[in-house]
Protein backbone atom coordinates (compact mmCIF):
# COMPACT_ATOMS: atom_id res chain seq x y z
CA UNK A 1 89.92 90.37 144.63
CA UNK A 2 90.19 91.86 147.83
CA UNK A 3 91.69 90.06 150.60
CA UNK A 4 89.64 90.18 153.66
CA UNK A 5 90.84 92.01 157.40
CA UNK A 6 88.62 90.69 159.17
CA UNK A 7 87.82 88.35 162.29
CA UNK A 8 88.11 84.74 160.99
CA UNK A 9 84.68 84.05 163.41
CA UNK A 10 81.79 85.05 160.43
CA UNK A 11 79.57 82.60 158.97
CA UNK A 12 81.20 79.12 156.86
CA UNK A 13 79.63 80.79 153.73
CA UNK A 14 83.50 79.23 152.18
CA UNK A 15 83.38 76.08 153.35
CA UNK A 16 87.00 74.58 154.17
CA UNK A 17 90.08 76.44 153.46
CA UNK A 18 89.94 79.01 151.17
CA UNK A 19 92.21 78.64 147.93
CA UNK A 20 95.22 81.41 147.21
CA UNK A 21 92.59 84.70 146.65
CA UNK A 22 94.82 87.23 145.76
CA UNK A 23 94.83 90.96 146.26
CA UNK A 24 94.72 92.99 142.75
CA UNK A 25 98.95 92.56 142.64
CA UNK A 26 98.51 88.63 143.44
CA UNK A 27 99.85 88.75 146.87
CA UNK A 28 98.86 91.27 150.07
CA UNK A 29 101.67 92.41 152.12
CA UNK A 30 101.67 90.63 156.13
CA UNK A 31 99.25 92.17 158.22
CA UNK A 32 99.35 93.28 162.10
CA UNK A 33 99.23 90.03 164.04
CA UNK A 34 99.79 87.29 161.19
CA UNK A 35 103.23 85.18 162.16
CA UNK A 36 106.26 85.59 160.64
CA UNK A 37 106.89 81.81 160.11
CA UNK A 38 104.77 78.80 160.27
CA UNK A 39 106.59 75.71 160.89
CA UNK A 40 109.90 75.72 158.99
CA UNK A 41 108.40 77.98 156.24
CA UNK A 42 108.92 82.20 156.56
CA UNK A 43 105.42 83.80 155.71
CA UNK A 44 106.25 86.57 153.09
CA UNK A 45 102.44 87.40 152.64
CA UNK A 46 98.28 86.56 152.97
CA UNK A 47 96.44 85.16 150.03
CA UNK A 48 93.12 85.11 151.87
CA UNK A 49 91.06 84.07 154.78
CA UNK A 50 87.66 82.07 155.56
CA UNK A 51 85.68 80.15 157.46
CA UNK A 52 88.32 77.64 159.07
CA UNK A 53 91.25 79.98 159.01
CA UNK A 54 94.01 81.88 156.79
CA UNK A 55 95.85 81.09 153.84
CA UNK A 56 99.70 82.50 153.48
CA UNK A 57 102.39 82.39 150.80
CA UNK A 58 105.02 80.90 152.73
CA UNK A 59 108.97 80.44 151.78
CA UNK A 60 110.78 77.06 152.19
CA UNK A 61 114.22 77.06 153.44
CA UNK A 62 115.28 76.24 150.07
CA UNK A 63 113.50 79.06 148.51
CA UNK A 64 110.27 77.14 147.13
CA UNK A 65 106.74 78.80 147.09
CA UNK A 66 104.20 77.22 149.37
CA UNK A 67 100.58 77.90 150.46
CA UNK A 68 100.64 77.40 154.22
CA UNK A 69 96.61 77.01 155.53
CA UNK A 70 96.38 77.85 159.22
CA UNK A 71 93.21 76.99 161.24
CA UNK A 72 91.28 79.50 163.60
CA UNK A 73 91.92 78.78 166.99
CA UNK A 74 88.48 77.68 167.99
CA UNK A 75 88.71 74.65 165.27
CA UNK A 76 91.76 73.96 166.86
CA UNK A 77 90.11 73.18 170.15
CA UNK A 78 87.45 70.63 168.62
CA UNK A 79 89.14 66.98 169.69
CA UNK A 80 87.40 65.63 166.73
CA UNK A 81 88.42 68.11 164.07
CA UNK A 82 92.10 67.46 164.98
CA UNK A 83 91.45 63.82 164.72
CA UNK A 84 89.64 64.35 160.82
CA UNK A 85 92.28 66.97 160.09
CA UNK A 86 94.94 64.44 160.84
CA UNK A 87 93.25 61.73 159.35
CA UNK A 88 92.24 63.81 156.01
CA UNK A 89 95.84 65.63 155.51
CA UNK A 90 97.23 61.77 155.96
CA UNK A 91 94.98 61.20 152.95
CA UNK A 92 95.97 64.45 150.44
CA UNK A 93 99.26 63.30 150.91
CA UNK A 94 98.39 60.15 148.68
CA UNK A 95 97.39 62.09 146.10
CA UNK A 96 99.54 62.22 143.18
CA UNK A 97 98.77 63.66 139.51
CA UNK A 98 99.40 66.35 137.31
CA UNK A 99 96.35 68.71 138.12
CA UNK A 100 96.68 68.43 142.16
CA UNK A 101 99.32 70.39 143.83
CA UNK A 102 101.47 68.23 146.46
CA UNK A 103 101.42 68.06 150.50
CA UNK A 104 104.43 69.90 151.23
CA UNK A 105 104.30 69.28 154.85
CA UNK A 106 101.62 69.92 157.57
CA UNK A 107 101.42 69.93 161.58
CA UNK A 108 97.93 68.82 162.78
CA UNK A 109 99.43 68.59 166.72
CA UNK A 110 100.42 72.34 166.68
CA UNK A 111 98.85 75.05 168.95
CA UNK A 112 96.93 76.30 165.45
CA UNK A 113 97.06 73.15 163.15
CA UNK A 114 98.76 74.06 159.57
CA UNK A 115 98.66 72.32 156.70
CA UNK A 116 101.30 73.49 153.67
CA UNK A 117 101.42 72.81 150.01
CA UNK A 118 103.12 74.13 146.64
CA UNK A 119 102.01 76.85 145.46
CA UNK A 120 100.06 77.44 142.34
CA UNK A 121 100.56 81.23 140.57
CA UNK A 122 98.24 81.12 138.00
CA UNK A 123 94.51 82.62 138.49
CA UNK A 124 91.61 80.93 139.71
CA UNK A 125 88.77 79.99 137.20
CA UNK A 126 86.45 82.14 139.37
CA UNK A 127 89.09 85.88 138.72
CA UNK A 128 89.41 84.66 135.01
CA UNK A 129 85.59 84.43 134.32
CA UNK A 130 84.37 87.45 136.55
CA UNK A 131 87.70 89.67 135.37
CA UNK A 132 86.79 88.76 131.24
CA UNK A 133 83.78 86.52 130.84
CA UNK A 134 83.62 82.82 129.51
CA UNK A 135 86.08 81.06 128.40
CA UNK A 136 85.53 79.55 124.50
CA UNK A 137 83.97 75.81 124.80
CA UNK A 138 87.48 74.23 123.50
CA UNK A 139 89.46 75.64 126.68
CA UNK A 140 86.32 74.55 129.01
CA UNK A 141 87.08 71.23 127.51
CA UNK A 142 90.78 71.73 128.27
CA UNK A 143 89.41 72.60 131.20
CA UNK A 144 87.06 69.71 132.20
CA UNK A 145 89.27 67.27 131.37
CA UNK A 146 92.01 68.57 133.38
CA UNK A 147 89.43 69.16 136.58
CA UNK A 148 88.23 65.32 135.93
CA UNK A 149 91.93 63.69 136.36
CA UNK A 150 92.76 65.50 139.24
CA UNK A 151 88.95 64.21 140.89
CA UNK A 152 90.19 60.84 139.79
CA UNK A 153 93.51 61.47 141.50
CA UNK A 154 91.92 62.26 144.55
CA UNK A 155 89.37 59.62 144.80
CA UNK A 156 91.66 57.08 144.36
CA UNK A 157 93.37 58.28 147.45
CA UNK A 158 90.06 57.56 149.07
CA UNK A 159 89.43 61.13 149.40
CA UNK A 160 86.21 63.35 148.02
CA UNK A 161 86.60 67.16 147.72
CA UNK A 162 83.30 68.47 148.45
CA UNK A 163 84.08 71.69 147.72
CA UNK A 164 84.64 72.49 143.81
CA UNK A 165 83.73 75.40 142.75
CA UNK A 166 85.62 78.26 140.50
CA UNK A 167 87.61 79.85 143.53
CA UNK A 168 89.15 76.12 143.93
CA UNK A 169 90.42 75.26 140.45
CA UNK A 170 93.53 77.59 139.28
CA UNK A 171 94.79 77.86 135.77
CA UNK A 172 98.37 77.17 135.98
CA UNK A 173 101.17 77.14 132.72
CA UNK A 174 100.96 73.46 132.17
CA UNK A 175 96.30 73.04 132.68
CA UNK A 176 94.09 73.45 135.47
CA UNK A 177 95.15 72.74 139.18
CA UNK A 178 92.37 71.64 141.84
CA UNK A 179 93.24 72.67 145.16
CA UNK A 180 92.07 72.20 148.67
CA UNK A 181 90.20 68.46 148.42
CA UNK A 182 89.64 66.87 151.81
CA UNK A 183 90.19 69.44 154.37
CA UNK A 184 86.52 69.97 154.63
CA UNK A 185 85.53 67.01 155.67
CA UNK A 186 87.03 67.41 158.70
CA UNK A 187 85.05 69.92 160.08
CA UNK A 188 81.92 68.50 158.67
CA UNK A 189 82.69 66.19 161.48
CA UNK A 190 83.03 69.01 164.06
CA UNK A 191 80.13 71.39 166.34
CA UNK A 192 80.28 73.49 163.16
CA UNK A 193 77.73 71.26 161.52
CA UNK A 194 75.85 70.16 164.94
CA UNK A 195 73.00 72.85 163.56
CA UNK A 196 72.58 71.58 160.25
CA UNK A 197 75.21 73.88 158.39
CA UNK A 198 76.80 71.92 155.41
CA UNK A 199 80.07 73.07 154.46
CA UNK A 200 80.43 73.64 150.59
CA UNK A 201 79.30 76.77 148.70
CA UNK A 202 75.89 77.50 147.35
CA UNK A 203 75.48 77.14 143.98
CA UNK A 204 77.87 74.52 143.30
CA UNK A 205 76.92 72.00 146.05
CA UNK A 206 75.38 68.36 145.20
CA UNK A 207 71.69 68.18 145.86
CA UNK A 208 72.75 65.45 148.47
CA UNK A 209 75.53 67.57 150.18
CA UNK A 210 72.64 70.33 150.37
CA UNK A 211 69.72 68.25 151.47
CA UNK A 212 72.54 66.98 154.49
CA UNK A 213 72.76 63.38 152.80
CA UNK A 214 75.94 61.62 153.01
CA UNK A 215 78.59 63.29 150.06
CA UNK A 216 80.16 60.94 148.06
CA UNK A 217 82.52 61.11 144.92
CA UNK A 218 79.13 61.40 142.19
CA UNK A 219 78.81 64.56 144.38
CA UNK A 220 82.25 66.03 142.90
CA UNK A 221 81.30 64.93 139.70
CA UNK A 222 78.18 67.32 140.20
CA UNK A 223 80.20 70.18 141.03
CA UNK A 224 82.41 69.19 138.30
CA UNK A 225 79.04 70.06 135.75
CA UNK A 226 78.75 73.36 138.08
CA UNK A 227 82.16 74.54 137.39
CA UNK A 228 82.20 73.61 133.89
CA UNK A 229 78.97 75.65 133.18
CA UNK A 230 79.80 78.56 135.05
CA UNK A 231 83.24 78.29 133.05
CA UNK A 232 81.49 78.39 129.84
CA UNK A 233 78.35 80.64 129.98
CA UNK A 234 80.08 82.73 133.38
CA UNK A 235 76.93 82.16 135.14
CA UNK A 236 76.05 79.23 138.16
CA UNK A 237 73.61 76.56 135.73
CA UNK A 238 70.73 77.18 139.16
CA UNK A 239 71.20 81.11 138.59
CA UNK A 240 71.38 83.71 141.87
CA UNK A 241 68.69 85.27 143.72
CA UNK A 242 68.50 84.82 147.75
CA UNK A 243 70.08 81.83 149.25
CA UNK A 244 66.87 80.09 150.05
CA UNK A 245 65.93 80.19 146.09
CA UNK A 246 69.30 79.57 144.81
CA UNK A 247 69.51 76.22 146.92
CA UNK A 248 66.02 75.24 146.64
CA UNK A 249 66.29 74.77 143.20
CA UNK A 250 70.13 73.23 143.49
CA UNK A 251 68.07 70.21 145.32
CA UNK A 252 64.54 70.10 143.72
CA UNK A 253 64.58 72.15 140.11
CA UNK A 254 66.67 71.52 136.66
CA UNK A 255 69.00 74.33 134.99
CA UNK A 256 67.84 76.45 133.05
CA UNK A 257 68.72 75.32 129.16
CA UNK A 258 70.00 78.73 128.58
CA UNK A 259 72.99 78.31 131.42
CA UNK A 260 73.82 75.42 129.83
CA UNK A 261 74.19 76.63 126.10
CA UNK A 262 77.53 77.09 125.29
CA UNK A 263 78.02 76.76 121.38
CA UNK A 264 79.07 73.08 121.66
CA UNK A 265 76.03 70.91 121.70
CA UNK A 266 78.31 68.00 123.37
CA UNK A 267 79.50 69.73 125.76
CA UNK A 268 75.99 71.09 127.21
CA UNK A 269 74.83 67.33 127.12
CA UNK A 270 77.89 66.09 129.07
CA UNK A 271 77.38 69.47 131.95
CA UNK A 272 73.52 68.23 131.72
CA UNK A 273 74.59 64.55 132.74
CA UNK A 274 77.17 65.93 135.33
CA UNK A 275 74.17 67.49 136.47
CA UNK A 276 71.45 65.08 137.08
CA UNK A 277 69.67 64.82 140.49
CA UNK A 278 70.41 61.12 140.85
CA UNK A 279 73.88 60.21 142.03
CA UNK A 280 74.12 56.85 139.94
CA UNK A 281 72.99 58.99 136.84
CA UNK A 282 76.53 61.36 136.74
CA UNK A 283 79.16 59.92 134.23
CA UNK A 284 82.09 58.80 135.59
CA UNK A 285 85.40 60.45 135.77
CA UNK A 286 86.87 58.62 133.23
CA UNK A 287 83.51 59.24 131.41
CA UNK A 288 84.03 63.38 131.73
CA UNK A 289 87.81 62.76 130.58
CA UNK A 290 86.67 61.19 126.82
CA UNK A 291 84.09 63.43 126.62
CA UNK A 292 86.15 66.32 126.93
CA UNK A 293 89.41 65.01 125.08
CA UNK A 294 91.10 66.83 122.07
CA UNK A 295 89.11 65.99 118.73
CA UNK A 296 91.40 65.56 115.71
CA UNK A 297 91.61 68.37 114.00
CA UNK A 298 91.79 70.77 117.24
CA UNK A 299 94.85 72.89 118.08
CA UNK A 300 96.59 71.55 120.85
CA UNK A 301 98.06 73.13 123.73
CA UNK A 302 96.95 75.18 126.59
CA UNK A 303 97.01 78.14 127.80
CA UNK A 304 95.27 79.87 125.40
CA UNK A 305 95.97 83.18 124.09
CA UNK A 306 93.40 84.84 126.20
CA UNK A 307 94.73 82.49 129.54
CA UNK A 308 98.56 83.24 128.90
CA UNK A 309 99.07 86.71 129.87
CA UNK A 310 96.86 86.13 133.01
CA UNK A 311 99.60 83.16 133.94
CA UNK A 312 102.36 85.30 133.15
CA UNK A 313 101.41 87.93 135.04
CA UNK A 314 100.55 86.14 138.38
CA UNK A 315 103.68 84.30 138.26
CA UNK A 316 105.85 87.83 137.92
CA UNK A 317 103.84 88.94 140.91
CA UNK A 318 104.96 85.65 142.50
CA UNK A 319 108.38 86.56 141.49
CA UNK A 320 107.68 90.61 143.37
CA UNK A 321 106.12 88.79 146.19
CA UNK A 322 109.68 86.80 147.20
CA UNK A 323 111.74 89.49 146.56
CA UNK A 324 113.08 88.62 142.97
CA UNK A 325 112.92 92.92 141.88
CA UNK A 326 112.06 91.80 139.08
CA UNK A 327 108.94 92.94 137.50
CA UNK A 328 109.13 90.99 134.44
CA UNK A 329 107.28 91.57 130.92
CA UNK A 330 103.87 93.12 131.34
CA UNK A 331 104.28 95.38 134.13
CA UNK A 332 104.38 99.16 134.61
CA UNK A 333 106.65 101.56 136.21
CA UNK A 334 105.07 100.87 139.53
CA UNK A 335 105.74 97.17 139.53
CA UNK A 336 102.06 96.21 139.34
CA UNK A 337 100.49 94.33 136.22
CA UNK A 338 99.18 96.33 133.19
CA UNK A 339 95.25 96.78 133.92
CA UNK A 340 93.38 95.38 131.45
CA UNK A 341 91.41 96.49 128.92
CA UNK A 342 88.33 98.40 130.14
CA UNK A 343 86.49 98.46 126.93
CA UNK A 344 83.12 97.06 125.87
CA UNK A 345 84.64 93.09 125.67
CA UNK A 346 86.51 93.69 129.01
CA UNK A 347 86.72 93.56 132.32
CA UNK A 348 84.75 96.72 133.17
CA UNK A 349 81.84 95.80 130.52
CA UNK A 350 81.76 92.25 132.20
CA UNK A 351 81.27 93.12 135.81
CA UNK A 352 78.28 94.98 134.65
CA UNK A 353 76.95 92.27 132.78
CA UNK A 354 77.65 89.44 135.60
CA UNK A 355 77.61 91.70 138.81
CA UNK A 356 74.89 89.30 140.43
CA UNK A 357 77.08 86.21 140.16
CA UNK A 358 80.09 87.61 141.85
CA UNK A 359 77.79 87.84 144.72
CA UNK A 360 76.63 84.14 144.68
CA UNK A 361 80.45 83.20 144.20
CA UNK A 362 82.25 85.25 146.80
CA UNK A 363 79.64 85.73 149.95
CA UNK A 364 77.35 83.67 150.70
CA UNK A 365 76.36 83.44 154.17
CA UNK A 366 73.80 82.04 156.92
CA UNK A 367 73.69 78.80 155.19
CA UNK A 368 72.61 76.77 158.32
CA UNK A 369 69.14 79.04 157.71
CA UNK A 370 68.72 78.38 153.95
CA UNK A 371 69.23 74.53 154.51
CA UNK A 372 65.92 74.75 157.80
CA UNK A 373 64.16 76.62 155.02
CA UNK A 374 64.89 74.10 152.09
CA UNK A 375 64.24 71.04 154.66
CA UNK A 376 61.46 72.45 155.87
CA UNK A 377 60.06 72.79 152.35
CA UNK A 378 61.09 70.38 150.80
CA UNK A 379 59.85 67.76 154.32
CA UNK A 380 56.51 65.33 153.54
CA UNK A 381 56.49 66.47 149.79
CA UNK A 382 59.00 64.48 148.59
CA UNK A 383 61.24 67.00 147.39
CA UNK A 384 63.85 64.73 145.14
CA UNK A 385 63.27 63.09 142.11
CA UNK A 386 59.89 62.15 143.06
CA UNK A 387 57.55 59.37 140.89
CA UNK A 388 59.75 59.60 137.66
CA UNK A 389 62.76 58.17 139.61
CA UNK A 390 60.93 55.14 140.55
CA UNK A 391 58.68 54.09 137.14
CA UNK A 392 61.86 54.46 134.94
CA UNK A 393 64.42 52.68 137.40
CA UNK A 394 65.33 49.07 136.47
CA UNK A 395 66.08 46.63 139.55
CA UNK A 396 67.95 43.44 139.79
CA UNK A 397 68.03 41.04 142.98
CA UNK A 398 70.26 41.08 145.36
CA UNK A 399 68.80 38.72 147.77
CA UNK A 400 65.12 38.12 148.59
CA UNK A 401 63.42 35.87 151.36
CA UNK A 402 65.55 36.36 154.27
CA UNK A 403 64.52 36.08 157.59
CA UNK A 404 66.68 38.30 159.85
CA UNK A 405 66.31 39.40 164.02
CA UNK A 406 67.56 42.24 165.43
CA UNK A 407 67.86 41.10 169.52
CA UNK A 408 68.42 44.80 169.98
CA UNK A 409 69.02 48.50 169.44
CA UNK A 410 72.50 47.83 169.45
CA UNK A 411 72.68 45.57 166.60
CA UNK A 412 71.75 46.54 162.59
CA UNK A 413 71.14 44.80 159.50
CA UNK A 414 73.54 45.89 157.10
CA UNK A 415 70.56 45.56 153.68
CA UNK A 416 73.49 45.62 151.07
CA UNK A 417 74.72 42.40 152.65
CA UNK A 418 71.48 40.96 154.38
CA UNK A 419 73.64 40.41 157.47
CA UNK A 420 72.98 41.57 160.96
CA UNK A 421 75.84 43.02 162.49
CA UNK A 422 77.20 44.86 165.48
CA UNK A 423 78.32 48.57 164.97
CA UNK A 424 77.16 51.08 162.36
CA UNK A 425 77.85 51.25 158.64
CA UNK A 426 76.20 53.49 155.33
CA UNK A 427 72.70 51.70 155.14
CA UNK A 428 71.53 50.28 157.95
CA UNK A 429 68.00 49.12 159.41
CA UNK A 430 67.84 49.33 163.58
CA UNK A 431 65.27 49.07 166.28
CA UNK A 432 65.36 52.08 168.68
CA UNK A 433 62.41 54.23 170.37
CA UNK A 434 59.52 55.67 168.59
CA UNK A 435 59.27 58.28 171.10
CA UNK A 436 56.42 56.71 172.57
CA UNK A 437 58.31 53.99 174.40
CA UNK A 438 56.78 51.02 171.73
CA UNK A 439 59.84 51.12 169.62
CA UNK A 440 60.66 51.93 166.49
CA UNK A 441 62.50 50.71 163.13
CA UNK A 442 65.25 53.55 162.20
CA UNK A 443 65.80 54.90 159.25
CA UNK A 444 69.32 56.55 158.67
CA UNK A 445 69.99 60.30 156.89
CA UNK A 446 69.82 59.06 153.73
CA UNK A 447 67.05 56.68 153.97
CA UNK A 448 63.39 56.67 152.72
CA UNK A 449 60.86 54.80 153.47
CA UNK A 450 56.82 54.34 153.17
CA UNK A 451 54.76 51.82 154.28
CA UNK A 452 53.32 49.06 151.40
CA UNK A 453 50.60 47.30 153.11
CA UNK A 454 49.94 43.52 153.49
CA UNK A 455 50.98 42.66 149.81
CA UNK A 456 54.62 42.15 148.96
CA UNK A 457 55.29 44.95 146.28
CA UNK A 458 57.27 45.41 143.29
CA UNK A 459 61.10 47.34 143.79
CA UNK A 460 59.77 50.03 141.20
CA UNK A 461 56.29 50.16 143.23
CA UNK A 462 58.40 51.29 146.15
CA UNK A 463 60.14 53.28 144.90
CA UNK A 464 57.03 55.31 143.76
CA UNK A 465 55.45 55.26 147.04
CA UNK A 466 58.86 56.63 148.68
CA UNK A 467 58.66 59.35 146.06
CA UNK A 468 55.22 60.35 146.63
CA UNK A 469 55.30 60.76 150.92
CA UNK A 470 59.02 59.24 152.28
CA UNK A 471 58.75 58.86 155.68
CA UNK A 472 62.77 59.90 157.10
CA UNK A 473 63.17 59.10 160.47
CA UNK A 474 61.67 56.20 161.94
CA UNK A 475 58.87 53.63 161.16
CA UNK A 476 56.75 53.01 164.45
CA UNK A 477 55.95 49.43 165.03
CA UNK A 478 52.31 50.41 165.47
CA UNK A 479 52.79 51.49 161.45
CA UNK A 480 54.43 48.26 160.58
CA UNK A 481 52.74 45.62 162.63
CA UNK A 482 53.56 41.89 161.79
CA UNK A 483 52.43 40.49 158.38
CA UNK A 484 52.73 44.06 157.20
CA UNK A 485 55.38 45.08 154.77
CA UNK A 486 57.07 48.56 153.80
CA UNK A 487 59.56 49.81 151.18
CA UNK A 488 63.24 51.73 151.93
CA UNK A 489 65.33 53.51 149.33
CA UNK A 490 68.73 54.51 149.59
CA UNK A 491 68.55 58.13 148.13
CA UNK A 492 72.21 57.82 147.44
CA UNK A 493 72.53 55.14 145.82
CA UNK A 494 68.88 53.81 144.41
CA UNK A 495 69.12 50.48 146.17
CA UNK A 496 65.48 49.22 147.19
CA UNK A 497 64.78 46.79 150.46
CA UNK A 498 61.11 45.41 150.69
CA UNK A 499 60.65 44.62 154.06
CA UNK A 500 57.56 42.06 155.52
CA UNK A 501 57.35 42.85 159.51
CA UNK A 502 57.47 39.38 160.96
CA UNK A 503 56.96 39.90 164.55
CA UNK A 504 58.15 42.51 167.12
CA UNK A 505 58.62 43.10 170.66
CA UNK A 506 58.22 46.54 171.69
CA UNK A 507 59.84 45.91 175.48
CA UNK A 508 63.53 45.57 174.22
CA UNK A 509 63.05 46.52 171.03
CA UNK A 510 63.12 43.21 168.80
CA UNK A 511 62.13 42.89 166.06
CA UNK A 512 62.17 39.83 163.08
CA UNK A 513 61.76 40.67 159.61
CA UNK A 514 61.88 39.18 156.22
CA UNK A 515 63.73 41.68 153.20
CA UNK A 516 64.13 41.44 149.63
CA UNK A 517 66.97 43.44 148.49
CA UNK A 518 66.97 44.66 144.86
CA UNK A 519 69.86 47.00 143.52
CA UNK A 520 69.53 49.65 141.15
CA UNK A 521 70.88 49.35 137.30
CA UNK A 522 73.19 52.01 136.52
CA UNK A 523 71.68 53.89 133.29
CA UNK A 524 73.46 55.65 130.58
């Protein structure tokens, strides 16, 4: 894969740091302008560049091979992404596992913030599959359960990725190594997502992170089922086409059966689970792990025959890159790999099978358009799950009958909790303007809500009348008068709150109300 030249101001069609892309001979050579050392570590070459800056392969002092990430200089003047970047390289450092490579070291108070981290030779999942198709379903469930214990690795550091994808998991000697987790969600935090752009990449996004509701770690899990079908069948499971299609369907449509079949009827049903619209719906990692372990029977080990010689030849391009001479087994006169094999089953015959997809995995741009188009689409329809999410939910009770005031817009009631508090938390209920000046109950990003009537309703009732028309901003007192009630649903995760409107006062914005609270069963 080339590496690119050019300015590091395009488009955030890569999301956060870009992973170690490697020229054709694993490593490009320095180019005019890049530094010759980044901290303490000498910069011996560029392994790619993207939306928030470059990636080098850097040099410890005591010889060891590092990926040093530097960000563009315009990130660098954002207050608040230095304060996330901080805040999430504070958290990669926590994580620890066998399938994560470690925090070497990082500066987020330098000129250009840096972050640095041990570097992985083997090639990504995205070169493997585009260079010689699929890999066999026994290695994608090496694979998947490799991916899944570095997730849980990184969520138990209290971190989620946010953007897996092929380009971000590498196939190393000893399994699978996910790189880059964290960093982007410090710039989701910055101007760069002021106009609606959600970093991530198309295609292997959760329907949440592309609708612009809050990302959580069911969202990785989602990729997860992405990766793991593109892995096996070399295609994204929601296909190519223009970006307006592609993510359209990532929010509103199912895959296509046909990406998912893979030869191994178990592991199709475990991507299709991964891949469900419904956050509470996705297995858990540990789920993904058991699903995907050895069977007796099945030869251990990995890499596989096909993987090795890809591994062995990245890391004697590592070895060229630092100066060992060395070429190693594999390589010609010139020092470069060996091409591989051009015939019908290889890498030539591929490309012109798959030629669409390394468009959707390597350049996707003007994402802050395709997300007004989606929206815009998807708006009063109700483009989720719609009815069948609410008739086949089951509900339990997490509180019903209580009375609760909110004196003003500063004060919320947190619904999990039936509390009303002071400061803002995940799902909220506040009074603010309707933009008429009589006030308003607001609804947060990933709330939806419809009004019910003068009846007290069911949790599953409300959940169908969300489906069918959510209203997703505000609900105007003049809608909700007193003795009138209306439903909420937290898209994330299912929860319902039936709210009776007890009495409001549209001058400072009070408002009483009485909630039921019903959470939503988790289902196989």
């Amino acid at each position: 894969m080339p590496v690119p030249d050019g300015p590091l101001d395009g488009p955030l069609a890569e999301g956060p740091l870009p992973g170690p892309a490697r020229a054709p001979d694993g490593v490009a050579p320095p180019a005019a302008g890049d530094p010759a050392r980044i901290g303490s570590f000498r910069l011996v070459g560029r392994l790619g560049a993207g939306g928030m800056g470059r990636v080098y392969l850097g040099v410890s002092r005591a010889g060891r091979p590092t990926a040093v990430k530097v960000v563009r200089a315009d990130l660098a003047e954002e207050p608040v992404f230095r304060r996330r970047f901080a805040a999430e390289v504070a958290a990669a450092r926590r994580v620890q596992g066998p399938y994560t490579p470690a925090v070497v070291a990082a500066d987020p108070d330098a000129e250009l913030p840096w972050l640095a981290t041990s570097y992985i030779a083997g090639p990504s999942l995205g070169e493997t599959v585009e260079d010689g198709g699929p890999l066999t379903p026994l290695t994608a469930r090496r694979l998947g359960a490799g991916v899944a214990e570095a997730l849980g690795a990184i969520h138990a550091a209290g971190v989620v990725h946010r953007d897996l994808k092929p380009s971000n998991v590498l196939l190393d000697a000893d399994g699978p190594k996910v790189i880059d987790f964290g960093i982007a969600a410090a710039a989701d935090a910055t101007r760069l997502t002021s106009t609606g752009v959600r970093l991530g990449t198309l295609g292997f996004m959760s329907p949440e992170q592309a609708d612009g509701r809050p990302v959580t770690r069911a969202s990785d899990i989602f990729a997860l089922g992405c990766v793991l079908a593109y892995a096996v069948t070399g295609r994204p499971p929601f296909g190519d086409g223009p970006p307006s299609e592609v993510l359209y369907r990532v929010i509103n449509a199912e895959p296509d059966p046909g990406y998912l079949d893979c030869g191994d009827p178990e592991l199709s049903v475990l991507i299709g689970r991964c891949l469900r619209k419904w956050p509470a719906d996705r297995p858990t990692v540990d789920a993904v792990i058991d699903a995907c372990a050895t069977r007796e029977g099945q030869p251990p080990g990995w890499p596989d025959a096909r993987l090795g010689p890809r591994i062995a030849r990245a890391h004697a391009a590592l070895e060229r890159a630092l100066g060992g001479g060395s070429s190693g087994s594999g390589s010609g006169d010139s020092g470069r790999p060996v091409a591989e094999s051009r015939t019908a089953g290889g890498r030539g015959a591929w490309r012109s099978r798959r030629g669409a997809v390394a468009g959707v995995l390597l350049g996707v741009a003007a994402v802050a358009v395709v997300l007004a188009v989606v929206l815009t689409t998807g708006g009063d329809e109700g483009g989720d799950e719609g009815g069948a999410k609410g008739s086949g939910a089951r509900y339990t009770a997490g509180y019903k009958g209580r009375t609760l005031t909110l004196p003003d817009y500063d004060h919320y009631i947190d619904l999990p909790t039936g509390k009303v508090v002071k400061g803002d938390g995940r799902w909220m209920l506040s009074t603010n303007s309707g933009g008429d000046g009589h006030g308003a109950l607001e609804l947060q990003d990933a709330t939806e809500a419809q009004i019910a009537g003068e009846r007290p309703v069911t949790p599953e009732r409300c959940a169908e009348l969300v489906a069918h028309r959510p209203l997703r901003e505000k609900v105007r007192f003049a809608q909700a008068p007193a003795g009138r009630w209306f439903c909420m649903r937290d898209r994330i995760s299912g929860d319902v709150a039936v709210v009776q409107v007890l009495d409001t006062d549209s001058g400072d914005y009070t408002v009483t109300v009485a909630v039921d609270y019903y959470r939503r069963a988790a289902t196989g």
